[in-house]
PDB file of N, CA and C in Angstrom:
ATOM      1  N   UNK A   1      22.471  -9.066 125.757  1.00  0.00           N
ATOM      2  CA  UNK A   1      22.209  -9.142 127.160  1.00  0.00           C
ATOM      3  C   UNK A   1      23.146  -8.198 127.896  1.00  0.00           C
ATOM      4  N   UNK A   2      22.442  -7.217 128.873  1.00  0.00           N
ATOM      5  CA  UNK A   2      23.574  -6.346 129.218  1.00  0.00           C
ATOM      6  C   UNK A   2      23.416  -6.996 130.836  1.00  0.00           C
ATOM      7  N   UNK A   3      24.787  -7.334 131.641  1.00  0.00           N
ATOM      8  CA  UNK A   3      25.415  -8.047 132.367  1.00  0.00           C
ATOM      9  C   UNK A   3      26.328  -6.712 133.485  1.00  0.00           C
ATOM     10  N   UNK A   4      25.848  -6.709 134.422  1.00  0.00           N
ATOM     11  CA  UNK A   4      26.963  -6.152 135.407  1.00  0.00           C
ATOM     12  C   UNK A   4      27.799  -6.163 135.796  1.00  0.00           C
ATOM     13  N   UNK A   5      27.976  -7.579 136.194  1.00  0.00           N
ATOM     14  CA  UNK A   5      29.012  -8.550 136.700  1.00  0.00           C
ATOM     15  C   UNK A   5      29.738 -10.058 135.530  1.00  0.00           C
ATOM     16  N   UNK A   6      30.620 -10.147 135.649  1.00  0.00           N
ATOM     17  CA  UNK A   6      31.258 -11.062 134.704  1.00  0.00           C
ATOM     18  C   UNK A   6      31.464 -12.299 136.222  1.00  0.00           C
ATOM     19  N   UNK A   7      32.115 -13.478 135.368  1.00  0.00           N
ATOM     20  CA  UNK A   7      32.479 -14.566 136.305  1.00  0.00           C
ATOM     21  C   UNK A   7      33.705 -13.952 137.429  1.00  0.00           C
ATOM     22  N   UNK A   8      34.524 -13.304 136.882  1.00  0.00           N
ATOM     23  CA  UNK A   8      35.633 -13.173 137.591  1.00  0.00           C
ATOM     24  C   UNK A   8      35.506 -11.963 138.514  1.00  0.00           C
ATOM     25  N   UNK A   9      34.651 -11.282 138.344  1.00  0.00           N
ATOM     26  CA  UNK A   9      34.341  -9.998 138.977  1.00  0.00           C
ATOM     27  C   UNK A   9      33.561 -10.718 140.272  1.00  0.00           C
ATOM     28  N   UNK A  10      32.976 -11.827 140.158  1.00  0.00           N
ATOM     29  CA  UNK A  10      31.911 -12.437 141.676  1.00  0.00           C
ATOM     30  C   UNK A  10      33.298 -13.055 142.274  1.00  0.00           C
ATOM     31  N   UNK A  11      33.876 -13.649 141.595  1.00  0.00           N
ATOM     32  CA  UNK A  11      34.856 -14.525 142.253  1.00  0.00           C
ATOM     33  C   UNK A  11      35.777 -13.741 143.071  1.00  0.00           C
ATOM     34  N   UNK A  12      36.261 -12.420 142.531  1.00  0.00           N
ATOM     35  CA  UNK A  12      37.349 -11.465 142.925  1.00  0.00           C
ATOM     36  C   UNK A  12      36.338 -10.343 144.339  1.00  0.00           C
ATOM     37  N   UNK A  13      35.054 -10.847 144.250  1.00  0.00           N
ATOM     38  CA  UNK A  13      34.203  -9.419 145.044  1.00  0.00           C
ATOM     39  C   UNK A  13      35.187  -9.900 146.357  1.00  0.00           C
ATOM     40  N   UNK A  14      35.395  -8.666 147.146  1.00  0.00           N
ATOM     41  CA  UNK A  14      35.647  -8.560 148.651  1.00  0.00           C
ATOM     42  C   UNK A  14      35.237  -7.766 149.489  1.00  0.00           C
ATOM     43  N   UNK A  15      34.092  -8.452 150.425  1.00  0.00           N
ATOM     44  CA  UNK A  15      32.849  -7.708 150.784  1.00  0.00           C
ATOM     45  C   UNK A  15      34.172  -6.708 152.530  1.00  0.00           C
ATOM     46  N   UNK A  16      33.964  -5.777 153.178  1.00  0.00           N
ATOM     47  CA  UNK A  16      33.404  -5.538 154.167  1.00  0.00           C
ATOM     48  C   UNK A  16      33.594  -6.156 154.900  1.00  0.00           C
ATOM     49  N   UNK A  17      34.737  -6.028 156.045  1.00  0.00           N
ATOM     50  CA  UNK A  17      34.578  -6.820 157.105  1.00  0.00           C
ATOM     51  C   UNK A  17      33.786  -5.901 158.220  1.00  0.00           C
ATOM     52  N   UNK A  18      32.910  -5.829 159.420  1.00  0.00           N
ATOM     53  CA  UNK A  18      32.450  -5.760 160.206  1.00  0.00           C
ATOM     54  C   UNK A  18      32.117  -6.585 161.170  1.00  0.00           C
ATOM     55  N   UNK A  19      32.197  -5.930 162.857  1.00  0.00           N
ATOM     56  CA  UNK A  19      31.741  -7.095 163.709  1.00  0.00           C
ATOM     57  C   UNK A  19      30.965  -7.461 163.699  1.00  0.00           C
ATOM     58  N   UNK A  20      30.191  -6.549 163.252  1.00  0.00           N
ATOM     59  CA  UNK A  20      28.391  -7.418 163.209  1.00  0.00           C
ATOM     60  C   UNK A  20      28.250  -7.863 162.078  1.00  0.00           C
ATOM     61  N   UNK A  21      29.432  -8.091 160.743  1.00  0.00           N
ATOM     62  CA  UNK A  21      28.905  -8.358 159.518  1.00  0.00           C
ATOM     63  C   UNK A  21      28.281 -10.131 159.211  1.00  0.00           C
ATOM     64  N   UNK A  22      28.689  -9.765 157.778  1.00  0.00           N
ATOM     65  CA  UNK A  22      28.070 -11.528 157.349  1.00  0.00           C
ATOM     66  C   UNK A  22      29.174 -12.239 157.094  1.00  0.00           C
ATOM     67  N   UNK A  23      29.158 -13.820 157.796  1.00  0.00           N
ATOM     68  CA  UNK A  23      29.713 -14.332 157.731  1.00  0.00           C
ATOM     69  C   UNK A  23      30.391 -15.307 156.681  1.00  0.00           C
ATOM     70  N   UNK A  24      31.909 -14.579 156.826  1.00  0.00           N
ATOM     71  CA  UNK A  24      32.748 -14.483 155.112  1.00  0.00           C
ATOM     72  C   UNK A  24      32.715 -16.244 154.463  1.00  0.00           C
ATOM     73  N   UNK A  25      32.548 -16.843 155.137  1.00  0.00           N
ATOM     74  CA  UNK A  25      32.668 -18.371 154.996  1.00  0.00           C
ATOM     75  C   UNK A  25      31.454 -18.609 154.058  1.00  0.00           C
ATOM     76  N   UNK A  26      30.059 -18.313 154.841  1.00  0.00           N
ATOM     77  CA  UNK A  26      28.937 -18.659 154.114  1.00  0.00           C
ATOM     78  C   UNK A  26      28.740 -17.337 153.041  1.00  0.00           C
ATOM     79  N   UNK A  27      29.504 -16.670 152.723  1.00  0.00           N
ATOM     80  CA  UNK A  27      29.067 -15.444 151.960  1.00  0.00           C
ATOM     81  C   UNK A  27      29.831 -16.241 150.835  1.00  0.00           C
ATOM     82  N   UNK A  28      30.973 -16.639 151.003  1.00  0.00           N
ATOM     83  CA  UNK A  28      32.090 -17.588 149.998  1.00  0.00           C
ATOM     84  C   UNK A  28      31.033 -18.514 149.241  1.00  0.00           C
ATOM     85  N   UNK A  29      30.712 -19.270 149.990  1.00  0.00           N
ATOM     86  CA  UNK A  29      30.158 -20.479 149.554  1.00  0.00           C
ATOM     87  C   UNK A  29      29.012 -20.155 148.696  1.00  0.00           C
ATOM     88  N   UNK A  30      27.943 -19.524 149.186  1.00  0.00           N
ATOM     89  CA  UNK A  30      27.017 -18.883 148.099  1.00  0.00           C
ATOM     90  C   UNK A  30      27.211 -18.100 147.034  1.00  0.00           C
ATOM     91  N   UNK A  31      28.351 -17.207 147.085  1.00  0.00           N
ATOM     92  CA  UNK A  31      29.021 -16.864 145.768  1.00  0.00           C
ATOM     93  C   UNK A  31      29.257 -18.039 144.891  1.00  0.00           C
ATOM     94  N   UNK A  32      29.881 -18.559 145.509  1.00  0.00           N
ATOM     95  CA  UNK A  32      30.364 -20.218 144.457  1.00  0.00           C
ATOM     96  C   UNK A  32      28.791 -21.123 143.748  1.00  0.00           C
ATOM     97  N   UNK A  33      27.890 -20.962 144.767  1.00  0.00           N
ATOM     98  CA  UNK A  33      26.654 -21.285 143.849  1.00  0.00           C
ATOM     99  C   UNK A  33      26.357 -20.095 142.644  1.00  0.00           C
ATOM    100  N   UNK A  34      26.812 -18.784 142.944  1.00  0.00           N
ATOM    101  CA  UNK A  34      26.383 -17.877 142.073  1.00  0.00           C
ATOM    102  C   UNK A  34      27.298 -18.264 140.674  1.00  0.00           C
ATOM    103  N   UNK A  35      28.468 -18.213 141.156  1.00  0.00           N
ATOM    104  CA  UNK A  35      29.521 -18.309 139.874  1.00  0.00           C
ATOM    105  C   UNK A  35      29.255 -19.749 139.364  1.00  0.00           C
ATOM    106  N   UNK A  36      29.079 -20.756 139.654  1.00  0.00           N
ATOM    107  CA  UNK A  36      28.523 -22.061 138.701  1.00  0.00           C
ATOM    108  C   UNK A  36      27.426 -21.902 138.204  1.00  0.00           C
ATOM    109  N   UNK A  37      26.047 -20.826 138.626  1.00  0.00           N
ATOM    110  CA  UNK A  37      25.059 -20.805 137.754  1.00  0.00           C
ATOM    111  C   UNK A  37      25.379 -19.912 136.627  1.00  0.00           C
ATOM    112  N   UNK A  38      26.170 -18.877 136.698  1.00  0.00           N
ATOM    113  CA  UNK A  38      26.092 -18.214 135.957  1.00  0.00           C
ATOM    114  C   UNK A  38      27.321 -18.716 135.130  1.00  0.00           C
ATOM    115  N   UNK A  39      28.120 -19.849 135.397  1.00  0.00           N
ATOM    116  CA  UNK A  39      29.089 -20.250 133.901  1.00  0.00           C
ATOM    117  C   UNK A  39      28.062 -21.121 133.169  1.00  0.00           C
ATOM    118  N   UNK A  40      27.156 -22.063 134.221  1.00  0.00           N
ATOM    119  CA  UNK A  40      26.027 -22.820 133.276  1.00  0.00           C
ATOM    120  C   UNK A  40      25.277 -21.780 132.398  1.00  0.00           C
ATOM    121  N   UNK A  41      24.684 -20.900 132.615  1.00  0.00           N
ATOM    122  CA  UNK A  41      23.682 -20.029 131.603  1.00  0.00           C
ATOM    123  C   UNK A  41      24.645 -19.330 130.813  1.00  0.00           C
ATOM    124  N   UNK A  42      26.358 -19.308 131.016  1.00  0.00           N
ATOM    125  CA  UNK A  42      27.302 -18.620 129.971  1.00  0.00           C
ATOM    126  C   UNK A  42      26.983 -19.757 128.760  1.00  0.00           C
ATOM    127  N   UNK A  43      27.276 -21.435 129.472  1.00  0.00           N
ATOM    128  CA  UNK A  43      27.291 -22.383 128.119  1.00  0.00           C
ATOM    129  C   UNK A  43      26.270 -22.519 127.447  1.00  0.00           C
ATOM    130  N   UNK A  44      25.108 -22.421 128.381  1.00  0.00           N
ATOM    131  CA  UNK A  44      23.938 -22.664 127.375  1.00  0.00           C
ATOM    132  C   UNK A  44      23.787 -21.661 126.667  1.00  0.00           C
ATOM    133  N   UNK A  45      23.905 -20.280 126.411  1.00  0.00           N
ATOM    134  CA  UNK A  45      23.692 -19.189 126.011  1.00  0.00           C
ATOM    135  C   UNK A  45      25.021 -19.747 124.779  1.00  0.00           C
ATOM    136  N   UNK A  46      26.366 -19.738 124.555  1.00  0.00           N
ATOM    137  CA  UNK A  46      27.437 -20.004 124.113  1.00  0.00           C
ATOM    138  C   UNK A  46      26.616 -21.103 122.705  1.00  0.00           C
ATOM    139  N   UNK A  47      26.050 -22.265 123.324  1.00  0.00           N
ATOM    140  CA  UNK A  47      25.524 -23.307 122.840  1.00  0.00           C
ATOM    141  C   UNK A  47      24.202 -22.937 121.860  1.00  0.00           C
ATOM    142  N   UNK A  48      23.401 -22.326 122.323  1.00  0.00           N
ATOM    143  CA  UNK A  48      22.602 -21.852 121.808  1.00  0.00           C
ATOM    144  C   UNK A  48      22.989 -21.020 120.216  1.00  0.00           C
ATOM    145  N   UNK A  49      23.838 -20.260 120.811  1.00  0.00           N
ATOM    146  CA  UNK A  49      24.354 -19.190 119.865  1.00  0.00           C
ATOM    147  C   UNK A  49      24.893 -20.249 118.087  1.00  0.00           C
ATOM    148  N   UNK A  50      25.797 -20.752 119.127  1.00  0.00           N
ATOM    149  CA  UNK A  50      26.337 -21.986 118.022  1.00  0.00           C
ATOM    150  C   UNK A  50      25.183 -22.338 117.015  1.00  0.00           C
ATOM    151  N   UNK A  51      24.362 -22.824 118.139  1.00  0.00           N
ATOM    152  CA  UNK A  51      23.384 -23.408 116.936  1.00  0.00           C
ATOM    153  C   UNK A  51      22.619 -22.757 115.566  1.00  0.00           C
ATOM    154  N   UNK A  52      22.553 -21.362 116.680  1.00  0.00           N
ATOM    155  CA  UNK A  52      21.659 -20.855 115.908  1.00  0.00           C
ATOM    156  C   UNK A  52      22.016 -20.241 114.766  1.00  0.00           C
ATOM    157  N   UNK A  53      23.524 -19.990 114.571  1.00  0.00           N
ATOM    158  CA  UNK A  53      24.421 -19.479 113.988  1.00  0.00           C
ATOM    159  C   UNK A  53      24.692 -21.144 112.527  1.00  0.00           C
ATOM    160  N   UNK A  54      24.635 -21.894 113.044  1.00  0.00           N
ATOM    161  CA  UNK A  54      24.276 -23.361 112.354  1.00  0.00           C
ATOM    162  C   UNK A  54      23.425 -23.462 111.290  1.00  0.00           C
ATOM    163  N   UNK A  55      22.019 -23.116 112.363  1.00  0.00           N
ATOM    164  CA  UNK A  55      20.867 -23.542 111.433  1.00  0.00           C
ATOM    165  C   UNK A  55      20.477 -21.803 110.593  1.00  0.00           C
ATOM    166  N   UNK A  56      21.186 -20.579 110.541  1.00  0.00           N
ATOM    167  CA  UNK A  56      21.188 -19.855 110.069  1.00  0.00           C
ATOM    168  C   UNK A  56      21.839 -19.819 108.754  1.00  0.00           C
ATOM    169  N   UNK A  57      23.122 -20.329 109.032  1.00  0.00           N
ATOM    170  CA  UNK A  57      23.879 -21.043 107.629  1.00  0.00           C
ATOM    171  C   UNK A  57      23.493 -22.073 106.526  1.00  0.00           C
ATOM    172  N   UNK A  58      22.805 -22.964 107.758  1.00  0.00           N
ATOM    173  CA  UNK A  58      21.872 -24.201 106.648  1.00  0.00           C
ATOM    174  C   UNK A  58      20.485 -23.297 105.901  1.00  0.00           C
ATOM    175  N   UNK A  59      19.870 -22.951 106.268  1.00  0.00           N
ATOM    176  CA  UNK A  59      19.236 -21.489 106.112  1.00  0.00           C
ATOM    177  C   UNK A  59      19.559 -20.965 104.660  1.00  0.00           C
ATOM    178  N   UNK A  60      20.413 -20.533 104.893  1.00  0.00           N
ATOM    179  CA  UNK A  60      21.158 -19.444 104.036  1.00  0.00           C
ATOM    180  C   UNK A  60      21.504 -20.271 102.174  1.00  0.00           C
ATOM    181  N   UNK A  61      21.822 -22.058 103.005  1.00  0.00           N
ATOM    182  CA  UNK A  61      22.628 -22.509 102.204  1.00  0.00           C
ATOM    183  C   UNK A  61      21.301 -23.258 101.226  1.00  0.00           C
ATOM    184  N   UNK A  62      20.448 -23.633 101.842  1.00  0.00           N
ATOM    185  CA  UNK A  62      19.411 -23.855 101.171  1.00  0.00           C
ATOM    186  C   UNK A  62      18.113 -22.963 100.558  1.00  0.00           C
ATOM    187  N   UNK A  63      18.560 -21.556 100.797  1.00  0.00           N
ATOM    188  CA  UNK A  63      17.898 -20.459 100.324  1.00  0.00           C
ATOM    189  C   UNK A  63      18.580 -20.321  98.561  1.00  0.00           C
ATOM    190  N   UNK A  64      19.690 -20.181  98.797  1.00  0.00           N
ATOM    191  CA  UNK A  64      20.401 -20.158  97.765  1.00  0.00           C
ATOM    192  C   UNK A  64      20.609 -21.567  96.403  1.00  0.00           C
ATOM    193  N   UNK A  65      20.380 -22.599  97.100  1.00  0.00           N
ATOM    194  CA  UNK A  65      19.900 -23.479  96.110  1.00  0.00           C
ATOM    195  C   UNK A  65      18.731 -24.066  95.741  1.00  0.00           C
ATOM    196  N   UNK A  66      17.680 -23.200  96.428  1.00  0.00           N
ATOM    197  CA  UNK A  66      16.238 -23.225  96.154  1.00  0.00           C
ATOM    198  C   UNK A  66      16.134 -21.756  94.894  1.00  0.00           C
ATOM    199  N   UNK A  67      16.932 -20.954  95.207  1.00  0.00           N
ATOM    200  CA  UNK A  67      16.954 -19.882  94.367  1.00  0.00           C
ATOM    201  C   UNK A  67      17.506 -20.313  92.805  1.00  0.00           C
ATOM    202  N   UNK A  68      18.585 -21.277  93.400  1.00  0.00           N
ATOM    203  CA  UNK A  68      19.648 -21.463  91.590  1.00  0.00           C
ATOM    204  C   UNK A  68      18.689 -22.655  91.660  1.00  0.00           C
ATOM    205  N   UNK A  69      17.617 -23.288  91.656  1.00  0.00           N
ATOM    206  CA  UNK A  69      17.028 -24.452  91.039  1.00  0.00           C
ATOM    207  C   UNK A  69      15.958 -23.780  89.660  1.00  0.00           C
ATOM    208  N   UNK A  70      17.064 -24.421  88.293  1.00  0.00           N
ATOM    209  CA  UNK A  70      15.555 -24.141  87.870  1.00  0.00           C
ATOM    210  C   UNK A  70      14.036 -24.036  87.769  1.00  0.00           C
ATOM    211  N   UNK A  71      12.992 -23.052  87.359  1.00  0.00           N
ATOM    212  CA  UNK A  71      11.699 -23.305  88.117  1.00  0.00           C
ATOM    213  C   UNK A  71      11.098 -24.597  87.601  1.00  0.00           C
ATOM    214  N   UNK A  72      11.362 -25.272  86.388  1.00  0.00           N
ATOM    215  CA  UNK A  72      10.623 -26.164  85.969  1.00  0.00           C
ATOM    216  C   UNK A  72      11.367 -27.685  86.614  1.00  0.00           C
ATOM    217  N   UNK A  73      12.249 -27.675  87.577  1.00  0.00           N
ATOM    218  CA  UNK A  73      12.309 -29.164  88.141  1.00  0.00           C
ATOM    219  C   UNK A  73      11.245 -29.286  89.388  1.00  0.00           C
ATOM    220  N   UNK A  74      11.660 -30.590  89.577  1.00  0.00           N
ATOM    221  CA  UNK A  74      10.660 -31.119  90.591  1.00  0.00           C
ATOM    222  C   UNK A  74      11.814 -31.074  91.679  1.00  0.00           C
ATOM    223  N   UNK A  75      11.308 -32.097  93.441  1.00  0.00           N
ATOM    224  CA  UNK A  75      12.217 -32.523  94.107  1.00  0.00           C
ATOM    225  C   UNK A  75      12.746 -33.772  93.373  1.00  0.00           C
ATOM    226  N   UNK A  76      13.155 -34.132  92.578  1.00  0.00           N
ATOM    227  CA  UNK A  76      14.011 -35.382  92.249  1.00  0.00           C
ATOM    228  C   UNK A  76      15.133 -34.449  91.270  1.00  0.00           C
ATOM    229  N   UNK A  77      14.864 -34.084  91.230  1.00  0.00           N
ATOM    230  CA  UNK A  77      15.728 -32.648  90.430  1.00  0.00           C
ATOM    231  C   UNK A  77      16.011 -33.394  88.452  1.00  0.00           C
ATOM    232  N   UNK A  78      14.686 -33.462  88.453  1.00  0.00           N
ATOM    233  CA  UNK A  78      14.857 -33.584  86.855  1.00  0.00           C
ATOM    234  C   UNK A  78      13.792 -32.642  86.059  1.00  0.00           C
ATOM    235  N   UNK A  79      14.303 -32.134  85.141  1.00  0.00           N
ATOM    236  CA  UNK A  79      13.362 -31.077  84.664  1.00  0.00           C
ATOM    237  C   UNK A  79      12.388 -31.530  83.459  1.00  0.00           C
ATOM    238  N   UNK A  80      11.008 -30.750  84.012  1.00  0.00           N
ATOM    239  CA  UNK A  80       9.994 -30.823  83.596  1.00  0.00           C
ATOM    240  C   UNK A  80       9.085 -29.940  82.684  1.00  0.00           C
ATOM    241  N   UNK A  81       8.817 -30.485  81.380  1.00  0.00           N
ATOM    242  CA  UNK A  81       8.651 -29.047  80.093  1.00  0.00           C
ATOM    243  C   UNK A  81       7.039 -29.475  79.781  1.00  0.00           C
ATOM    244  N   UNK A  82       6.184 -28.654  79.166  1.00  0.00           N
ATOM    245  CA  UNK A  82       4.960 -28.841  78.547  1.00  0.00           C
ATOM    246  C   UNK A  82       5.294 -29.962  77.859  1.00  0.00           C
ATOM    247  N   UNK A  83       6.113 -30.078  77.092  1.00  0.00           N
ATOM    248  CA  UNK A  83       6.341 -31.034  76.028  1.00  0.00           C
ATOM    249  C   UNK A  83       6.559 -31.905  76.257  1.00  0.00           C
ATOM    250  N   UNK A  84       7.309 -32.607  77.698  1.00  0.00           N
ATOM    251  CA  UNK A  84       7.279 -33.954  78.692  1.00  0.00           C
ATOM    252  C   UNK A  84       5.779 -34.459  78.863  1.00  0.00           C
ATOM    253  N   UNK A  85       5.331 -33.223  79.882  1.00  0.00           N
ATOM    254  CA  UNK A  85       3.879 -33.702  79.875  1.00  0.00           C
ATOM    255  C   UNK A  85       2.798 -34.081  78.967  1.00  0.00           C
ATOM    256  N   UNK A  86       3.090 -33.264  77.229  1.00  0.00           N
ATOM    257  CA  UNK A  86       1.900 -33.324  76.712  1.00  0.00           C
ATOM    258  C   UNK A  86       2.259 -35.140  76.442  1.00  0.00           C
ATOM    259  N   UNK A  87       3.686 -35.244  76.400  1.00  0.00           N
ATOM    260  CA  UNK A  87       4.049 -36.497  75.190  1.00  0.00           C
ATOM    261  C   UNK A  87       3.657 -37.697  75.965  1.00  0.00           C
ATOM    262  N   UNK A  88       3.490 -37.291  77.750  1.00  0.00           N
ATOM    263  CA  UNK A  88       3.387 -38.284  79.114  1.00  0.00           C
ATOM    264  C   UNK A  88       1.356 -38.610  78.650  1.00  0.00           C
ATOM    265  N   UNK A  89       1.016 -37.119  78.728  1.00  0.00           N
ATOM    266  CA  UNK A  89      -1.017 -37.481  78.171  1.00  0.00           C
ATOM    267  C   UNK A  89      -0.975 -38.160  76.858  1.00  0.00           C
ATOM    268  N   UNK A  90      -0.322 -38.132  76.474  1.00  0.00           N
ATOM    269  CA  UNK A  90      -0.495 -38.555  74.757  1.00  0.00           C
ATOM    270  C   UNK A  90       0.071 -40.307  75.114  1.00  0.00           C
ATOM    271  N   UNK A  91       0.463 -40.736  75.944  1.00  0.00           N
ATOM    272  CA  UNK A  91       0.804 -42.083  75.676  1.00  0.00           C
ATOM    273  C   UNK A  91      -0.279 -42.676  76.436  1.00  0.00           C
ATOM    274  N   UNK A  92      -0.526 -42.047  77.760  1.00  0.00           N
ATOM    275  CA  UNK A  92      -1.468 -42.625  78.163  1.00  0.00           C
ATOM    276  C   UNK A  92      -2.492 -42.592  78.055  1.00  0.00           C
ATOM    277  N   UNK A  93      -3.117 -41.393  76.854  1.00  0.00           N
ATOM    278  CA  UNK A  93      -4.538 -41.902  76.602  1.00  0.00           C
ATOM    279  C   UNK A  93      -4.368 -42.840  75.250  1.00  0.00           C
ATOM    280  N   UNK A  94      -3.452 -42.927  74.544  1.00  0.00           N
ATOM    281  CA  UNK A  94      -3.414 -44.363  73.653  1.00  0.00           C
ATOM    282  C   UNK A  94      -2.676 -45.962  73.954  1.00  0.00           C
ATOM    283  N   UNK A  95      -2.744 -45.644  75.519  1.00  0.00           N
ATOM    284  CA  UNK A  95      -2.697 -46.725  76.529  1.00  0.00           C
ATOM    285  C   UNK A  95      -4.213 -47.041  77.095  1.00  0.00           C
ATOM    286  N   UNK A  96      -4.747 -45.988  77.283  1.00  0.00           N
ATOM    287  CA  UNK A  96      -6.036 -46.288  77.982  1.00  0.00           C
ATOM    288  C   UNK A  96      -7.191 -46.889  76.426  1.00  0.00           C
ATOM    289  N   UNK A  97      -7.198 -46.021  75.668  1.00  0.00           N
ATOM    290  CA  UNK A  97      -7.927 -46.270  74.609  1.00  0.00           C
ATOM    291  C   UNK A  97      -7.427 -47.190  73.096  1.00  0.00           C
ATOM    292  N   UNK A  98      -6.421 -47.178  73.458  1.00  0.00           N
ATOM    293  CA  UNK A  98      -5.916 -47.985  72.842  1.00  0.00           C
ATOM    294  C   UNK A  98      -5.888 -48.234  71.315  1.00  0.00           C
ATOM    295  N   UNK A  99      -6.356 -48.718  70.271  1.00  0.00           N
ATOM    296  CA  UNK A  99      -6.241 -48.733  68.574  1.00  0.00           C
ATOM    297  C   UNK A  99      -7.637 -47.847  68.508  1.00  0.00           C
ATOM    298  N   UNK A 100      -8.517 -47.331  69.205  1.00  0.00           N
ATOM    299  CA  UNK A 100      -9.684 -46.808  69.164  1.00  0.00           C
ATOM    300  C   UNK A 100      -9.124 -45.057  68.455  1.00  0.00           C
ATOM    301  N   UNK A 101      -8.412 -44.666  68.790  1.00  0.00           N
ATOM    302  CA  UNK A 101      -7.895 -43.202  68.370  1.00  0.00           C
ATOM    303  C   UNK A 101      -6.892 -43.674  67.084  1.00  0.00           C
ATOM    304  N   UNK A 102      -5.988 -44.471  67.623  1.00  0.00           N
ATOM    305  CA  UNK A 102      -5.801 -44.600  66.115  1.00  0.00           C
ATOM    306  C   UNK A 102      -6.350 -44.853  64.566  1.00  0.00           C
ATOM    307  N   UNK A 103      -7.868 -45.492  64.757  1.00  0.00           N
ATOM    308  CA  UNK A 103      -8.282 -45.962  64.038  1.00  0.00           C
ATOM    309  C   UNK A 103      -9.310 -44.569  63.466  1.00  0.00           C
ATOM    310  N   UNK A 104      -9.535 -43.787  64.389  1.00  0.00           N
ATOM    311  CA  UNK A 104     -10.762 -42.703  63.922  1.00  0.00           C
ATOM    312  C   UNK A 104     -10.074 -41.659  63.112  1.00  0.00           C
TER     313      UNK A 104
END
């Protein structure tokens, strides 16, 4: 964000006196609305940053242990081989069928 003015630069401005000018009292006071909006959009901007700087790291940190997970686990993180599965079909179809395969 490119910025002209900083907080301390509104606070420090010293306008111009003239007889016909604007009056330094209410010129004060509306500066002071200027300089509280613009420290609010400093924090939220500040805040923002934080976060994003946060969820960039969590990011980062779960990129990297999605990367070192071996490919054959699951989410419960136990690993899973042809040879789990065939031995997982093989019980349960002599669960389902029961002495019928054994017997043929």
């Amino acid at each position: 964000m490119n910025r002209e003015l900083t907080q301390k630069e509104i606070v420090e401005k010293d306008f111009k006196k003239n007889v016909r000018g604007y009056n330094q009292v209410e010129v004060d006071e509306y500066l002071d609305v200027v300089i509280r909006d613009y420290e609010s959009f400093q924090n939220e901007i500040d805040q923002l940053k934080a976060e994003n700087d946060r969820l960039m790291n969590k990011l980062d940190e779960l990129s990297k242990q999605a990367s070192a997970k071996p490919q054959g686990q699951n989410q419960n993180g136990s690993s899973v081989t042809n040879f789990d599965i065939l031995k997982r079909l093989s019980n349960l179809e002599r669960h389902v069928f029961g002495s019928k395969l054994d017997g043929e």
